[in-house]
N, C-alpha and C. Protein backbone atom coordinates (compact mmCIF):
# COMPACT_ATOMS: atom_id res chain seq x y z
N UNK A 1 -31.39 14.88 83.57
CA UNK A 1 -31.48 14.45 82.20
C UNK A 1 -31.68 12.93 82.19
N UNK A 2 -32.51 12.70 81.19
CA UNK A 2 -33.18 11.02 81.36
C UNK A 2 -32.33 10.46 80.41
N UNK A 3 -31.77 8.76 80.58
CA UNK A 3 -31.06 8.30 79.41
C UNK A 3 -31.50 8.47 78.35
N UNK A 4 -32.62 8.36 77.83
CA UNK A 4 -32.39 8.52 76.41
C UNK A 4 -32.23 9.92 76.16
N UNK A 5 -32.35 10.82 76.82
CA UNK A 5 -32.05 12.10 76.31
C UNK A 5 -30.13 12.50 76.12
N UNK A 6 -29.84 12.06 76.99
CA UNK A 6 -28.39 11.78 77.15
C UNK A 6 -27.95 10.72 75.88
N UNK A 7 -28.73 9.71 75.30
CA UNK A 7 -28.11 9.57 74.75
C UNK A 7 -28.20 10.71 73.25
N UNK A 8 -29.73 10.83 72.80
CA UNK A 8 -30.14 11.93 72.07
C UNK A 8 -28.47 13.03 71.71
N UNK A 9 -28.48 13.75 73.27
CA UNK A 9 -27.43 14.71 72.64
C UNK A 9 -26.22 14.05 72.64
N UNK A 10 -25.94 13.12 72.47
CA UNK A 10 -23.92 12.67 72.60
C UNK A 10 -24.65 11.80 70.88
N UNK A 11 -25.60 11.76 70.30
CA UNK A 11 -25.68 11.08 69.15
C UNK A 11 -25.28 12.76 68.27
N UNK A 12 -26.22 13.49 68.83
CA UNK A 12 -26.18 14.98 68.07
C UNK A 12 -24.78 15.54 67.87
N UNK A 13 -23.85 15.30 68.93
CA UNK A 13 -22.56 15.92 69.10
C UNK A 13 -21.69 14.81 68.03
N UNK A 14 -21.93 13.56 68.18
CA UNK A 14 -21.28 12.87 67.25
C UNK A 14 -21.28 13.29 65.86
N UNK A 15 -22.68 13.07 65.18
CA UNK A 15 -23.00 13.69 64.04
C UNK A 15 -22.71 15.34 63.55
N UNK A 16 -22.52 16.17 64.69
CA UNK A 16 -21.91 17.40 64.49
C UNK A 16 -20.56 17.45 64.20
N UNK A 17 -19.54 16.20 64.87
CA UNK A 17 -18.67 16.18 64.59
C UNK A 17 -17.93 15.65 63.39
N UNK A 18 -18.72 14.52 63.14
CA UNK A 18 -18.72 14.20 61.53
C UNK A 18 -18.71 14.70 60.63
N UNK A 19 -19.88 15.46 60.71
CA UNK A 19 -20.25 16.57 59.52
C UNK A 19 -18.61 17.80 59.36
N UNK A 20 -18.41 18.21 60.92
CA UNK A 20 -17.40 19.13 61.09
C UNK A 20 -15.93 18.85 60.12
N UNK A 21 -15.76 17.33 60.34
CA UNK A 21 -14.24 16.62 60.17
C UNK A 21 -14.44 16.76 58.67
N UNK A 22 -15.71 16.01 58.10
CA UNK A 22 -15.91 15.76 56.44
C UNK A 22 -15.70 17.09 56.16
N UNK A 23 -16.48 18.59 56.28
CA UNK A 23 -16.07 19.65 55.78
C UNK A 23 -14.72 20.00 55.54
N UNK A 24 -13.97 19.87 56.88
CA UNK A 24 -12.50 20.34 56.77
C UNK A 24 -12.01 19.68 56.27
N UNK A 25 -12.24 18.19 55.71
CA UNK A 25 -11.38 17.33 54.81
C UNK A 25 -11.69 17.85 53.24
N UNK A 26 -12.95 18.02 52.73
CA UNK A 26 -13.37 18.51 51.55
C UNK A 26 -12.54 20.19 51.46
N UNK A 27 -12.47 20.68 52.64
CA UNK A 27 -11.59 22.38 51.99
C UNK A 27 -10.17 21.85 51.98
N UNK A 28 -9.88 20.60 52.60
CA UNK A 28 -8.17 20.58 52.24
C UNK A 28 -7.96 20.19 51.12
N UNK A 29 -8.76 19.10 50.98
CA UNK A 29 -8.65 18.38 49.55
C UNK A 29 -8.79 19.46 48.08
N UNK A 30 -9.66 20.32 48.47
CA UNK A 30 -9.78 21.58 47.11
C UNK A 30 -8.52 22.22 47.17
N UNK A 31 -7.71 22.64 48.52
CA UNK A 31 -6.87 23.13 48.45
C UNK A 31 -5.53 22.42 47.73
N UNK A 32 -5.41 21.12 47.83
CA UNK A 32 -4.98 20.54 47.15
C UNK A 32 -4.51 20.07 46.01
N UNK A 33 -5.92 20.17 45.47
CA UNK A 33 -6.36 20.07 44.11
C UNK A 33 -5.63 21.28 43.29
N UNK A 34 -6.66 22.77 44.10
CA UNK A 34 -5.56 23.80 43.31
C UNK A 34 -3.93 24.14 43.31
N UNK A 35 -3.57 23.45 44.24
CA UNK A 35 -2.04 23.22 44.06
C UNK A 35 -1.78 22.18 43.04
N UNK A 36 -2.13 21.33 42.84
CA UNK A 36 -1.70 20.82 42.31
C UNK A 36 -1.78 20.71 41.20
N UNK A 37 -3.00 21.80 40.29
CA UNK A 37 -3.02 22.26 39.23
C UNK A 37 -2.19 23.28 38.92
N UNK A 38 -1.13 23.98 40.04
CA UNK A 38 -0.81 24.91 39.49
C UNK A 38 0.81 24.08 39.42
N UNK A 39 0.86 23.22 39.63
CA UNK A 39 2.04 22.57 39.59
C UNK A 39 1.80 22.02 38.01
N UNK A 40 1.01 21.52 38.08
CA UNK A 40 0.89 21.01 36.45
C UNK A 40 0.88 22.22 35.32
N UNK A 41 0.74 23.33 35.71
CA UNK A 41 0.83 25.00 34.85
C UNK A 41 2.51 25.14 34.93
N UNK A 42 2.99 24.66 35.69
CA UNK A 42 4.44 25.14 35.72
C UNK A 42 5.20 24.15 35.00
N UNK A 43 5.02 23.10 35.47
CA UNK A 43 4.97 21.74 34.57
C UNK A 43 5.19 22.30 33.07
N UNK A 44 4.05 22.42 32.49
CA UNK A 44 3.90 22.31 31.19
C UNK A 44 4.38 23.92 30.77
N UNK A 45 3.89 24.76 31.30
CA UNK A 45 5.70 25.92 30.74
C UNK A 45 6.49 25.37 30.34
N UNK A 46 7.82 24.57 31.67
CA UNK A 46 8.57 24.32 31.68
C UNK A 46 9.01 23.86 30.79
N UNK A 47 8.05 23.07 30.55
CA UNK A 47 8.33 21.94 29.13
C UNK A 47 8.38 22.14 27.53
N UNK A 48 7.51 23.74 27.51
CA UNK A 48 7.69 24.57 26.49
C UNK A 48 8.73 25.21 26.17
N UNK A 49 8.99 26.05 27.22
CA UNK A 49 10.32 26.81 27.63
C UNK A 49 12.07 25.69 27.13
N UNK A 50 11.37 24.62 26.46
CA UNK A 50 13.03 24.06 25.76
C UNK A 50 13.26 24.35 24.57
């Protein structure tokens, strides 16, 4: 394998990995999100419920 090809795939694997990390940060963050809307649903029951 010739350097620039070497470098070619360790640029490809980088950018695969990027892409990889940003995804799994965007499904935690939704997951998040819907928690934390359902905290605000209990929330505002609660607050009815006096």
């Amino acid at each position: 394998m010739s350097g620039i090809t070497a470098v070619y795939v360790v640029f490809a694997i980088v950018i695969a990995s990027i892409f990889g990390y940003v995804f799994l940060l965007s499904r935690r963050q939704r997951e998040v999100e819907l928690e934390l809307d359902d905290l605000q649903a209990r929330l505002a029951e609660k607050g009815k419920g006096r």
